[in-house]
N, C-alpha and C. Protein backbone atom coordinates (compact mmCIF):
# COMPACT_ATOMS: atom_id res chain seq x y z
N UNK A 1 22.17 37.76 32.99
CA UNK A 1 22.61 38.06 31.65
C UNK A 1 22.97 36.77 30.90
N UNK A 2 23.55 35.99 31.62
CA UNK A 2 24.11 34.78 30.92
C UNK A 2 22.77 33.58 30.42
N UNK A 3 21.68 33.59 31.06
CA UNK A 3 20.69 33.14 31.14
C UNK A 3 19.58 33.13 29.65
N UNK A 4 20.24 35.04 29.72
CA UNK A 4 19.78 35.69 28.36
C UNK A 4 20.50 35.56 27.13
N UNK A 5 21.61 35.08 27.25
CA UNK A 5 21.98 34.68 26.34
C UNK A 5 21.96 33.19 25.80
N UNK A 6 21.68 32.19 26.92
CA UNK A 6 21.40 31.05 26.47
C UNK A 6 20.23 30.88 25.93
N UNK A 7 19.54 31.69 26.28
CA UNK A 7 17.63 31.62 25.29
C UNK A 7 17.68 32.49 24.20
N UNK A 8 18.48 33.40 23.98
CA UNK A 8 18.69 33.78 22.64
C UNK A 8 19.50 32.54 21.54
N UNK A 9 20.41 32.40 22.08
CA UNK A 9 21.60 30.97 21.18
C UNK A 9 20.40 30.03 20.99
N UNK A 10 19.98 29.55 22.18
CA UNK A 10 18.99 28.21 21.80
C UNK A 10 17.88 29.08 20.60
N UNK A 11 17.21 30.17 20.57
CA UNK A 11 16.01 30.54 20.10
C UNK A 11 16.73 30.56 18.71
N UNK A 12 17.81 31.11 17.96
CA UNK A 12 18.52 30.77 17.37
C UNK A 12 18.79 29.96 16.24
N UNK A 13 19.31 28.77 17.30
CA UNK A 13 19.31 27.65 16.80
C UNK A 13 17.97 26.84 16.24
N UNK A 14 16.83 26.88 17.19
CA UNK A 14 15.55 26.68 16.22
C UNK A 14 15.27 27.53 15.59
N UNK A 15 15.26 28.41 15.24
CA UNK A 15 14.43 29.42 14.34
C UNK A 15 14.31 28.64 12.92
N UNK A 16 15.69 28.21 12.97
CA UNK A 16 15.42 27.36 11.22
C UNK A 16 14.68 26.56 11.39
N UNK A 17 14.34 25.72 12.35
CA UNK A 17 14.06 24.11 12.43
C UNK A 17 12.26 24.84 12.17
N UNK A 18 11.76 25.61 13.20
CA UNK A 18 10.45 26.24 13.55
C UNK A 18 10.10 26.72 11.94
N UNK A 19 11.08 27.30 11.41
CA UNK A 19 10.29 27.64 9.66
C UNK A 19 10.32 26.76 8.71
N UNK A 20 11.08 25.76 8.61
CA UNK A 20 11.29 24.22 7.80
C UNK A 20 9.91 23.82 8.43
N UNK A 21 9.38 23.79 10.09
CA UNK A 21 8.04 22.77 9.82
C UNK A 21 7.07 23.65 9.44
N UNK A 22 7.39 24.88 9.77
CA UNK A 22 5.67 25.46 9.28
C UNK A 22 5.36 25.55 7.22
N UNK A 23 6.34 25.49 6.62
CA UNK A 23 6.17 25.53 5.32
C UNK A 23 6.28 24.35 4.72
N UNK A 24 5.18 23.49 4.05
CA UNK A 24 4.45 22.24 3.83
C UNK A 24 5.92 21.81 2.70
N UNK A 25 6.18 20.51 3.22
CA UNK A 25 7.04 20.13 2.93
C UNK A 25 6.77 19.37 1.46
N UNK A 26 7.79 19.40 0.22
CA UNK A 26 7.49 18.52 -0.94
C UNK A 26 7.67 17.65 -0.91
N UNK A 27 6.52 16.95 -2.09
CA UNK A 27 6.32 15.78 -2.15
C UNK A 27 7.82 14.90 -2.47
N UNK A 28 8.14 14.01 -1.51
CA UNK A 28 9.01 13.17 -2.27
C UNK A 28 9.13 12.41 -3.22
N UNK A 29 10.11 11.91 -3.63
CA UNK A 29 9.75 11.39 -4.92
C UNK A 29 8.76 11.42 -5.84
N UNK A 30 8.61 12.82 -6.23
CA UNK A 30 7.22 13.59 -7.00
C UNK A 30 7.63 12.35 -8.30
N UNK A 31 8.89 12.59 -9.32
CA UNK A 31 8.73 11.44 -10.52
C UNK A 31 8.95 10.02 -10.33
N UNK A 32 9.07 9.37 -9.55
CA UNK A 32 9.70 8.18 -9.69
C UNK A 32 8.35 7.17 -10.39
N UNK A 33 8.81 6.49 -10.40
CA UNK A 33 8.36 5.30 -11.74
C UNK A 33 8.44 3.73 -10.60
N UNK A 34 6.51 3.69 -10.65
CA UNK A 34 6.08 2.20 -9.80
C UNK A 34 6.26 0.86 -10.66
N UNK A 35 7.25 0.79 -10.12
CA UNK A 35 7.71 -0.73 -11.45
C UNK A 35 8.03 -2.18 -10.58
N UNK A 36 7.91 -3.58 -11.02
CA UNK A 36 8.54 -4.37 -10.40
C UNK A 36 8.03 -5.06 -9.57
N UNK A 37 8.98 -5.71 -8.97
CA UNK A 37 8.27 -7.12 -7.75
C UNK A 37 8.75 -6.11 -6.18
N UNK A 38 7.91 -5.81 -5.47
CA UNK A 38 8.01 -5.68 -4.19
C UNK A 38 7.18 -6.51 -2.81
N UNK A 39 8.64 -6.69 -2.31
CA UNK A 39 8.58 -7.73 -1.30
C UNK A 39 8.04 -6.89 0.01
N UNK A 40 6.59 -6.93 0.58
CA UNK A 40 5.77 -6.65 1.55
C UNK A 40 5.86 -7.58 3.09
N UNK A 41 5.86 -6.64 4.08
CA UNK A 41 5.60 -6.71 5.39
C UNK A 41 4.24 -6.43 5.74
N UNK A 42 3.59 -7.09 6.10
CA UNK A 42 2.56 -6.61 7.08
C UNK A 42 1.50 -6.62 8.15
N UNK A 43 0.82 -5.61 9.13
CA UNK A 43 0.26 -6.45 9.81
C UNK A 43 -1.33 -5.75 9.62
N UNK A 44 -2.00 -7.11 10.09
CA UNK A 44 -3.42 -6.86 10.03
C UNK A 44 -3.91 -5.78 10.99
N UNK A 45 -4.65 -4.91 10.59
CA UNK A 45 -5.14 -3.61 11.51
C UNK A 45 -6.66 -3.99 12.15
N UNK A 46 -7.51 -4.63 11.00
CA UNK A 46 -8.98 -4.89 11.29
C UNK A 46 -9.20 -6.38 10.79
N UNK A 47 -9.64 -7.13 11.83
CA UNK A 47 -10.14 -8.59 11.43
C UNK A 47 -11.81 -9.00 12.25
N UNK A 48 -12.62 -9.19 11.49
CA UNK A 48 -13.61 -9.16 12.38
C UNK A 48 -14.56 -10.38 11.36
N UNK A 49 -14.55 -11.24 12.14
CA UNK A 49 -14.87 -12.68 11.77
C UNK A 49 -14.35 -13.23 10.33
N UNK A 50 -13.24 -12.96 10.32
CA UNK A 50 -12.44 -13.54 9.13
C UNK A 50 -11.59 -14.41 9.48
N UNK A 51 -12.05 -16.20 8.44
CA UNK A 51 -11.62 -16.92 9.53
C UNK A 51 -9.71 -16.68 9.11
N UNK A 52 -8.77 -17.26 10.14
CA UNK A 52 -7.27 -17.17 10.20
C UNK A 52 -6.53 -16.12 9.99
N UNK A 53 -7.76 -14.95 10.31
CA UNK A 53 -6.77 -13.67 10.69
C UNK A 53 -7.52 -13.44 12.12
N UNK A 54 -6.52 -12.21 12.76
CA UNK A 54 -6.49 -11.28 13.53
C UNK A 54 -5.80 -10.55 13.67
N UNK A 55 -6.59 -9.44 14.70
CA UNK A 55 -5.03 -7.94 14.75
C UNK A 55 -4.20 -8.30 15.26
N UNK A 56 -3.76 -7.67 14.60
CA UNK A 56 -1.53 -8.08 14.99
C UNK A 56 -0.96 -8.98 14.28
N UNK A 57 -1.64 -9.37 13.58
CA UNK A 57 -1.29 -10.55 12.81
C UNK A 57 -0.06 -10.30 11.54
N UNK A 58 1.31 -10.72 11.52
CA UNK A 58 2.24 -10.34 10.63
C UNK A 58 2.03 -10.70 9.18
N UNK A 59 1.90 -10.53 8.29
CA UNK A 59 2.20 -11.07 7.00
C UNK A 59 2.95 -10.83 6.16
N UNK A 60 3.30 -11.59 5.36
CA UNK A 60 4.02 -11.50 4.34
C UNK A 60 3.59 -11.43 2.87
N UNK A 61 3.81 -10.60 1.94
CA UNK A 61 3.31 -10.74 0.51
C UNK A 61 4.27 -9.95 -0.48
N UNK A 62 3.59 -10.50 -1.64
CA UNK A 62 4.69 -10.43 -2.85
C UNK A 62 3.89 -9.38 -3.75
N UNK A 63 3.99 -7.97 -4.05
CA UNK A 63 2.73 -7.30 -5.09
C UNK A 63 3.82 -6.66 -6.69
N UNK A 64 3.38 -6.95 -7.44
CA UNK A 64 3.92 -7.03 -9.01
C UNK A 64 3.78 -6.19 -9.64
N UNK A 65 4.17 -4.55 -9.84
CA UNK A 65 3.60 -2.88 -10.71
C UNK A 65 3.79 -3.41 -12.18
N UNK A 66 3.36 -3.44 -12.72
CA UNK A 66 3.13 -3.38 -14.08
C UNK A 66 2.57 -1.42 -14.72
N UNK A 67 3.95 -0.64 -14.99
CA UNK A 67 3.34 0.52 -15.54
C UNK A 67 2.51 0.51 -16.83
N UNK A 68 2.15 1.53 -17.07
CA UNK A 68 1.11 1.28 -18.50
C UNK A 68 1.77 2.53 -19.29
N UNK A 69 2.33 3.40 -19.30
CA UNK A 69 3.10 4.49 -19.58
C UNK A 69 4.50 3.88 -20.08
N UNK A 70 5.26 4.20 -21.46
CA UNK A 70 6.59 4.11 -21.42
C UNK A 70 7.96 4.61 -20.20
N UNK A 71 7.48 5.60 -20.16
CA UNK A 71 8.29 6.53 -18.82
C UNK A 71 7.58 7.28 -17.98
N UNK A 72 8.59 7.38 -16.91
CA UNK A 72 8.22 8.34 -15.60
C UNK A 72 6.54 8.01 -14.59
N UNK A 73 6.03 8.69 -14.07
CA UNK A 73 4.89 8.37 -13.26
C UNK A 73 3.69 8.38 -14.42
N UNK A 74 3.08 7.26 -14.51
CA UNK A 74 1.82 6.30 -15.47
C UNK A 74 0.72 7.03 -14.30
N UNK A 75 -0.13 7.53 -15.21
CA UNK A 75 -1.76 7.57 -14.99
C UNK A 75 -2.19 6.28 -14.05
N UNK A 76 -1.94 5.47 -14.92
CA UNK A 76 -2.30 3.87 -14.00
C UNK A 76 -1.12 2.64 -14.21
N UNK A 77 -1.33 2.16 -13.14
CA UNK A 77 -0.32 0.72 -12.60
C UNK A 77 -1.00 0.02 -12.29
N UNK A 78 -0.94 -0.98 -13.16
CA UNK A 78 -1.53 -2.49 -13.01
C UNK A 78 -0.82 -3.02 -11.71
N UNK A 79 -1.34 -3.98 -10.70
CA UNK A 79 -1.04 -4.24 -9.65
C UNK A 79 -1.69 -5.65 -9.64
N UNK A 80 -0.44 -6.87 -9.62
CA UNK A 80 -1.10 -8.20 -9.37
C UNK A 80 -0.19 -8.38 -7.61
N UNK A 81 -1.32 -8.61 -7.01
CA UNK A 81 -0.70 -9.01 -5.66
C UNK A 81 -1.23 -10.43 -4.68
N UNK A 82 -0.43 -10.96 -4.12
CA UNK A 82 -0.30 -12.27 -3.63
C UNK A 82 -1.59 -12.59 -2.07
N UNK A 83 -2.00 -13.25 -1.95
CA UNK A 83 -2.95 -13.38 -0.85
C UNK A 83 -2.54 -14.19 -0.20
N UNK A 84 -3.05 -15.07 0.65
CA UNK A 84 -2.69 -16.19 1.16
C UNK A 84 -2.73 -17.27 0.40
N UNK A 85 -3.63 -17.29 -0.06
CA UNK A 85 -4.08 -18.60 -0.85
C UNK A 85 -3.92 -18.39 -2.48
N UNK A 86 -3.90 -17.21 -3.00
CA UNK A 86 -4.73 -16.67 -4.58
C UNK A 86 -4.27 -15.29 -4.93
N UNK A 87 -4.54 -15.12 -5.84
CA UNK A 87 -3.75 -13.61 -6.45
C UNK A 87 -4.62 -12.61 -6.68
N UNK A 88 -4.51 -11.47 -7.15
CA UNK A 88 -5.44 -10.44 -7.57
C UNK A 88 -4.87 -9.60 -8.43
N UNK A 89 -5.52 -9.16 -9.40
CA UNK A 89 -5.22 -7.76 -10.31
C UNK A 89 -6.08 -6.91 -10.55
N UNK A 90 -5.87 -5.70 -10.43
CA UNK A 90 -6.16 -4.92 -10.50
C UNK A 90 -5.34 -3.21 -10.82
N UNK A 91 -6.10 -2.34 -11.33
CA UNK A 91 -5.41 -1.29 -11.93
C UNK A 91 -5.28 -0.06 -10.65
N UNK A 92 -4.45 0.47 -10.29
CA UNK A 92 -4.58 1.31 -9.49
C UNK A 92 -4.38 3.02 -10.49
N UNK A 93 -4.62 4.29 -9.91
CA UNK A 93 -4.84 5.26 -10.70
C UNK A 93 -3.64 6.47 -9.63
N UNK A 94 -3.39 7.12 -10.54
CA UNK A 94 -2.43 7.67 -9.93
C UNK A 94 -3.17 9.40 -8.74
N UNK A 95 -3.38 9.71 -7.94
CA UNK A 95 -3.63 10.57 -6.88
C UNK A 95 -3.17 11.47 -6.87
N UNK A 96 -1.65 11.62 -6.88
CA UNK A 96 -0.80 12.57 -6.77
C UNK A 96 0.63 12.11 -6.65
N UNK A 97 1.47 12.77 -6.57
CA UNK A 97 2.82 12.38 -6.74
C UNK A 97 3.61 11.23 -6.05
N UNK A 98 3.60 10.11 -6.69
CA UNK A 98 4.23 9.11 -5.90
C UNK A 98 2.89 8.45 -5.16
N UNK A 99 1.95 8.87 -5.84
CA UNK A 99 0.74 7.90 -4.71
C UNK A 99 -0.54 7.21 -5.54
N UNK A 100 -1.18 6.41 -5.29
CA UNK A 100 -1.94 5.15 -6.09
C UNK A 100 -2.90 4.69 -5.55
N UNK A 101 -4.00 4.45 -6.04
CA UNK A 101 -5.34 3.87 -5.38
C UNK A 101 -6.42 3.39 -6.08
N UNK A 102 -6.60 1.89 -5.68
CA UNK A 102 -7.53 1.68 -6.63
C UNK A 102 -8.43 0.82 -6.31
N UNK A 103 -9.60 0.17 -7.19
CA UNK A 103 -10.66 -0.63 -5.99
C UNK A 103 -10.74 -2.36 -6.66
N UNK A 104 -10.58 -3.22 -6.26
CA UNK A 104 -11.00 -4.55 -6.51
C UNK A 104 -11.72 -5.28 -5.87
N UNK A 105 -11.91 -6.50 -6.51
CA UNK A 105 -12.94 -7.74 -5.36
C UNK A 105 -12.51 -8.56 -5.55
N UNK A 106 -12.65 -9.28 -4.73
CA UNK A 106 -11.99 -11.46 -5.25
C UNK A 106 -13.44 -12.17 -4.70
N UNK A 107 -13.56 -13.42 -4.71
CA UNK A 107 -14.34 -14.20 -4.28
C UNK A 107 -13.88 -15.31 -3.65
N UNK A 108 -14.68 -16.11 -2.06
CA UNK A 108 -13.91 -16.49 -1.37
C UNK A 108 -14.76 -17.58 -0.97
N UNK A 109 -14.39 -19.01 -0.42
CA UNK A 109 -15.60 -20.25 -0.01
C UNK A 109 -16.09 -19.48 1.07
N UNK A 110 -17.36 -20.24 1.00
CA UNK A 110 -18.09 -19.53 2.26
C UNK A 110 -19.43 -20.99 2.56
N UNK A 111 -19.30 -21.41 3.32
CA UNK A 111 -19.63 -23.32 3.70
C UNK A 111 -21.38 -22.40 4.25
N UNK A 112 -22.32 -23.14 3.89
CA UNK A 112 -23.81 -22.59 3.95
C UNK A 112 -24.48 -23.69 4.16
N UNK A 113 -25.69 -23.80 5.26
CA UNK A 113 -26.09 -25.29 5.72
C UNK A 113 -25.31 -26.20 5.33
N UNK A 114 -24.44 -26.70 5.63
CA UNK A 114 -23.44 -27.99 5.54
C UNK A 114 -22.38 -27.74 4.31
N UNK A 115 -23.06 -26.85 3.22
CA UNK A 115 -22.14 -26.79 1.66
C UNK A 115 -21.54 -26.09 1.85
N UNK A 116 -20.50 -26.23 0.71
CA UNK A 116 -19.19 -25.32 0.59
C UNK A 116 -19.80 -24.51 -0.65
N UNK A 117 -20.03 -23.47 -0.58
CA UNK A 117 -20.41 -22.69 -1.72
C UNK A 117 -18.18 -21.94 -2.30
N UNK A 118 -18.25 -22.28 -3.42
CA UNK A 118 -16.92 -21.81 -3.56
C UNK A 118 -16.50 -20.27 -3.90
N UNK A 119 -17.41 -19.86 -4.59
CA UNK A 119 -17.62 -18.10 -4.69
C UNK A 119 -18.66 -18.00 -3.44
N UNK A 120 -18.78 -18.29 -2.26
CA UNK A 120 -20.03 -18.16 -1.55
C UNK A 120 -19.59 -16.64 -0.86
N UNK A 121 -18.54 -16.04 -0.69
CA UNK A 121 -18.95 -14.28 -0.23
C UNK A 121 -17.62 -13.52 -1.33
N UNK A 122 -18.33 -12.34 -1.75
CA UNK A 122 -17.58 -11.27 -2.67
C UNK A 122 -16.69 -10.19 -1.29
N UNK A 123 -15.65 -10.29 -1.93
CA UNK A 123 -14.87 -9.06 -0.96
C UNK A 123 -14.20 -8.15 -1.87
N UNK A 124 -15.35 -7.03 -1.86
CA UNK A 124 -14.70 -6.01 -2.25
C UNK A 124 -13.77 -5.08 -1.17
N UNK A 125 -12.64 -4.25 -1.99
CA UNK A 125 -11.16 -3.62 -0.99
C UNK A 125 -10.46 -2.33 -1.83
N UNK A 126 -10.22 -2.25 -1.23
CA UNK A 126 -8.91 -0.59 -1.87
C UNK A 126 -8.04 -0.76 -0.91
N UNK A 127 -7.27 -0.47 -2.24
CA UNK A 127 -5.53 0.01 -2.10
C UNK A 127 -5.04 1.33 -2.18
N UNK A 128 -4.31 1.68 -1.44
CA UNK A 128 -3.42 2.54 -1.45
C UNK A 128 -1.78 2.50 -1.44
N UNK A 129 -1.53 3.06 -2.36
CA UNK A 129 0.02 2.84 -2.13
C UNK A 129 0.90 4.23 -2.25
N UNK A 130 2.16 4.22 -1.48
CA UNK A 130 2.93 5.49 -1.42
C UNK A 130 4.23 5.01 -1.68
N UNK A 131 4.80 6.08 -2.96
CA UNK A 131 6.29 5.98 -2.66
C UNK A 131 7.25 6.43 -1.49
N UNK A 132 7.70 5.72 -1.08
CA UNK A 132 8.56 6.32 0.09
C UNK A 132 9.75 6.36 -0.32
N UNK A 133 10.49 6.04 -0.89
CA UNK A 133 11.77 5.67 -1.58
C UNK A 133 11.76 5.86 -2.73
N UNK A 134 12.97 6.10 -3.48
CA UNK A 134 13.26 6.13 -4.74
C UNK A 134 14.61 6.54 -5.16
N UNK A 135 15.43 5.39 -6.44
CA UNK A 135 17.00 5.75 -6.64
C UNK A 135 16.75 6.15 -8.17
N UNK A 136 18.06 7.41 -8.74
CA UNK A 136 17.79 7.61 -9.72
C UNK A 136 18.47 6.20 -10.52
N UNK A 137 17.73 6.01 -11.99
CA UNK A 137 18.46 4.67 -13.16
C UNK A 137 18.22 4.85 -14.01
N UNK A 138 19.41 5.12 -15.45
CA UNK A 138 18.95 4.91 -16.42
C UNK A 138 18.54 6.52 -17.14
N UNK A 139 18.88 7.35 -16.36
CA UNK A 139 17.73 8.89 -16.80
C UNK A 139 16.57 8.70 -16.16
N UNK A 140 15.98 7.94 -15.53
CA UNK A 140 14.72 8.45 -14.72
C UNK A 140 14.91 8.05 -13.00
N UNK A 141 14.00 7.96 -12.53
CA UNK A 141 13.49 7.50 -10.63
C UNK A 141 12.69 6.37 -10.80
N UNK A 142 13.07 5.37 -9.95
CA UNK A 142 12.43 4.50 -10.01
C UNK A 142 11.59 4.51 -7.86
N UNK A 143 10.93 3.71 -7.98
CA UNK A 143 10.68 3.54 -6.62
C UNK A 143 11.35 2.11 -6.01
N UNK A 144 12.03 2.35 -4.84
CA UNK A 144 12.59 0.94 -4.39
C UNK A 144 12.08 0.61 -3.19
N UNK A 145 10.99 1.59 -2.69
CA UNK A 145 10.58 1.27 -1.30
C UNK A 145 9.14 2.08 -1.58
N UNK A 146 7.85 1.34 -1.04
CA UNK A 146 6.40 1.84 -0.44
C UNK A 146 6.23 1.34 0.85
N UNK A 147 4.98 2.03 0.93
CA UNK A 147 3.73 2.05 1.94
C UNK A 147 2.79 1.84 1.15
N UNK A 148 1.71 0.64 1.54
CA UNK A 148 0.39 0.77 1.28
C UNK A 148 -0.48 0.25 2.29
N UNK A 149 -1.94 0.53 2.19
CA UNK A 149 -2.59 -0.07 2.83
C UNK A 149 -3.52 -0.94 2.25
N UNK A 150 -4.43 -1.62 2.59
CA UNK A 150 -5.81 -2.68 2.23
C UNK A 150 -6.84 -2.37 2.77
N UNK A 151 -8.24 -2.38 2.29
CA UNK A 151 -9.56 -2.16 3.49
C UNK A 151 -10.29 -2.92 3.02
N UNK A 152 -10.78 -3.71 3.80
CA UNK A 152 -12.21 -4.53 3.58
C UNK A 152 -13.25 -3.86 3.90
N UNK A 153 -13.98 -3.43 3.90
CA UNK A 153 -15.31 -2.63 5.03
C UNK A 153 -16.04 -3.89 5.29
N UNK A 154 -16.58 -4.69 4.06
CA UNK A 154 -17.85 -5.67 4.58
C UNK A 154 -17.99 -6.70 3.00
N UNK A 155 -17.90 -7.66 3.68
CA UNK A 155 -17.89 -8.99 2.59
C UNK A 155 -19.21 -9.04 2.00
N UNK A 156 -19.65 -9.54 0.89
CA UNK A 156 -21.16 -10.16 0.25
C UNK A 156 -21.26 -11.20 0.52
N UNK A 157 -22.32 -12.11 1.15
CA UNK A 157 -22.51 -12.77 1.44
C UNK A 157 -23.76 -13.22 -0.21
N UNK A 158 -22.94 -14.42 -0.70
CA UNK A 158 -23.42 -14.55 -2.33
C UNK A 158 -24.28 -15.96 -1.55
N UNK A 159 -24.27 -16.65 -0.33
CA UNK A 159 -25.25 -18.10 -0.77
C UNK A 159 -26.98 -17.54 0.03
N UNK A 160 -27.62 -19.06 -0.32
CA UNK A 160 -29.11 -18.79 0.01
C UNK A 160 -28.72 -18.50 1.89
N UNK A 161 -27.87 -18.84 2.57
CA UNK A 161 -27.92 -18.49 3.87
C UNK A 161 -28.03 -17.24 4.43
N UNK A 162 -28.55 -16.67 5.53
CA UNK A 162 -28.23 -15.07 5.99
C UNK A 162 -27.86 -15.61 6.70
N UNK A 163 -26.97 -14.25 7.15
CA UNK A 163 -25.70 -14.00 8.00
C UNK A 163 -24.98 -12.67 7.27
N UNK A 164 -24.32 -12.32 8.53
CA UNK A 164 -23.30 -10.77 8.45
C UNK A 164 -22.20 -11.83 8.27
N UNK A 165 -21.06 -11.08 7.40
CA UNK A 165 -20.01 -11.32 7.17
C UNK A 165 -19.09 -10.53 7.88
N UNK A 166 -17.87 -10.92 7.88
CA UNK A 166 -17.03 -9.94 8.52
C UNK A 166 -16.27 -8.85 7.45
N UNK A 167 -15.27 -8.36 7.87
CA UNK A 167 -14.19 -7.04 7.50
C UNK A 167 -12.53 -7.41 7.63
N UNK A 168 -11.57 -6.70 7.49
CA UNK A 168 -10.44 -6.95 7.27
C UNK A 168 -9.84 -5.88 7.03
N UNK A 169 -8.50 -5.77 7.52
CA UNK A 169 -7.44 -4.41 6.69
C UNK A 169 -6.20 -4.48 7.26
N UNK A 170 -5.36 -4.00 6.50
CA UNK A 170 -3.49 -3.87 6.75
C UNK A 170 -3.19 -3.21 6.11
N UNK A 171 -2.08 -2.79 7.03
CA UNK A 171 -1.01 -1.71 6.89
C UNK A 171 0.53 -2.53 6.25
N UNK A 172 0.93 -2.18 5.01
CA UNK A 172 1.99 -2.93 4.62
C UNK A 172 3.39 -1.70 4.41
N UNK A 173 4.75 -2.68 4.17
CA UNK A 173 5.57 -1.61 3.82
C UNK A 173 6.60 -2.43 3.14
N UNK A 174 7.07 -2.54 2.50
CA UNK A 174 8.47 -3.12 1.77
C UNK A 174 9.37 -2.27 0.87
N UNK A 175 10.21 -3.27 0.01
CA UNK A 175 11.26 -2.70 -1.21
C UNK A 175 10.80 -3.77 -2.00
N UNK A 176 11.51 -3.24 -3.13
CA UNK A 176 12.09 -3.71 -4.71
C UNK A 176 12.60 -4.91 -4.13
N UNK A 177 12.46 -6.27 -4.63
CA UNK A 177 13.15 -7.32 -4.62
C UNK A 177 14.24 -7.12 -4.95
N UNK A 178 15.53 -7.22 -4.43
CA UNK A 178 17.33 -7.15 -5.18
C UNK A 178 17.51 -7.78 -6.35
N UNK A 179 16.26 -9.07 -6.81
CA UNK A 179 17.10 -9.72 -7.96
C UNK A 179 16.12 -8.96 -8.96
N UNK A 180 14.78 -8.49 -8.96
CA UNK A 180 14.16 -7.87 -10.02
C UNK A 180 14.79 -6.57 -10.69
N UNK A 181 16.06 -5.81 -10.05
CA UNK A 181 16.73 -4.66 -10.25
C UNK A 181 15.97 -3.37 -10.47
N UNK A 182 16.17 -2.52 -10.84
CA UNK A 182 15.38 -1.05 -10.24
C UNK A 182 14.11 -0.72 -11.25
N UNK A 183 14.02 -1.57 -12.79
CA UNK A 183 12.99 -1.10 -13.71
C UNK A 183 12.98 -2.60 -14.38
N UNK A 184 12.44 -3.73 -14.05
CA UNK A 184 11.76 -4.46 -14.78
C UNK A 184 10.68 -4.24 -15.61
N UNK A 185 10.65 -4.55 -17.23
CA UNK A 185 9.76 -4.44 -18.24
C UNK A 185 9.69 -2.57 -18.67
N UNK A 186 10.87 -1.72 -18.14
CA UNK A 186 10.85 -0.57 -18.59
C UNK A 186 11.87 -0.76 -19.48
């Protein structure tokens, strides 16, 4: 009897937990507002003949939201973000609540019988980004913490040489810089 009552108490006690996971949980931070300097962690997932990376590789980067909207979640967010060497901009488009994706290319040296061709391969990539965080300011949500990712699939190889190029990708995560405060340029 006592046995039966401990699998009833325990059954119980999950019953809530068992209906919280089966009913699809909401989006967090459905309004918050992609604004600001966020300071990025990350590590490389895919490196495949790219020279001074590999997997596992930690990095660090700096990426800049520029909304295009006066308030709340913008259609699109301009996104200038930091590389190793060089910067990028590009517009990302909004997905769904708190989430962003968008496609760019940069151009990179690429050395061909003895020359340095300086645009010598195109790398086109997509972004993704997620709010994970967000404090209310001001009357609206801002975001103080993402997730995004990067994908390379396959570089252009722009000189007279053939050859396969390689690929690339990371998984990043940071916050809001402390000194940029919760809505720069809102």
């Amino acid at each position: 009897m006592r046995r039966v009552l401990i699998a009833l108490a325990a059954a119980l006690v999950l019953l809530p937990v068992a209906e919280a996971a089966a009913q699809p949980p909401a989006p967090p931070f459905a309004d918050a507002r992609l604004q600001g300097t966020f300071e990025l962690a990350g590590r490389v997932t895919a490196a495949h003949a790219v020279k001074g990376e590999h997997v596992g590789q930690v990095v660090q980067r700096v990426w800049s939201f520029s909304s295009t909207c006066p308030a709340g979640q913008c259609p699109d967010v301009a996104l200038t973000r930091s590389r190793e060497t060089a910067t990028d901009s590009l517009v990302l488009h909004r997905r769904g609540p708190g989430s962003y994706a968008g496609k760019g290319s940069f151009v990179a040296p690429l050395r061909c019988a003895g020359r340095l061709y300086p645009a010598g391969e195109k790398v086109p990539f997509t972004i993704t980004v997620n709010v994970t965080f967000a404090v209310p300011f001001g009357g609206s949500t801002f975001a103080t913490r993402i997730s995004a990712t990067y994908v390379n699939r396959k570089r252009l190889n722009r000189t007279p040489c053939v050859g396969a190029l390689g690929h690339d990708a990371a998984n990043y995560h940071g916050h809001l810089q402390a000194t940029a405060g919760p809505a720069p340029g809102a």
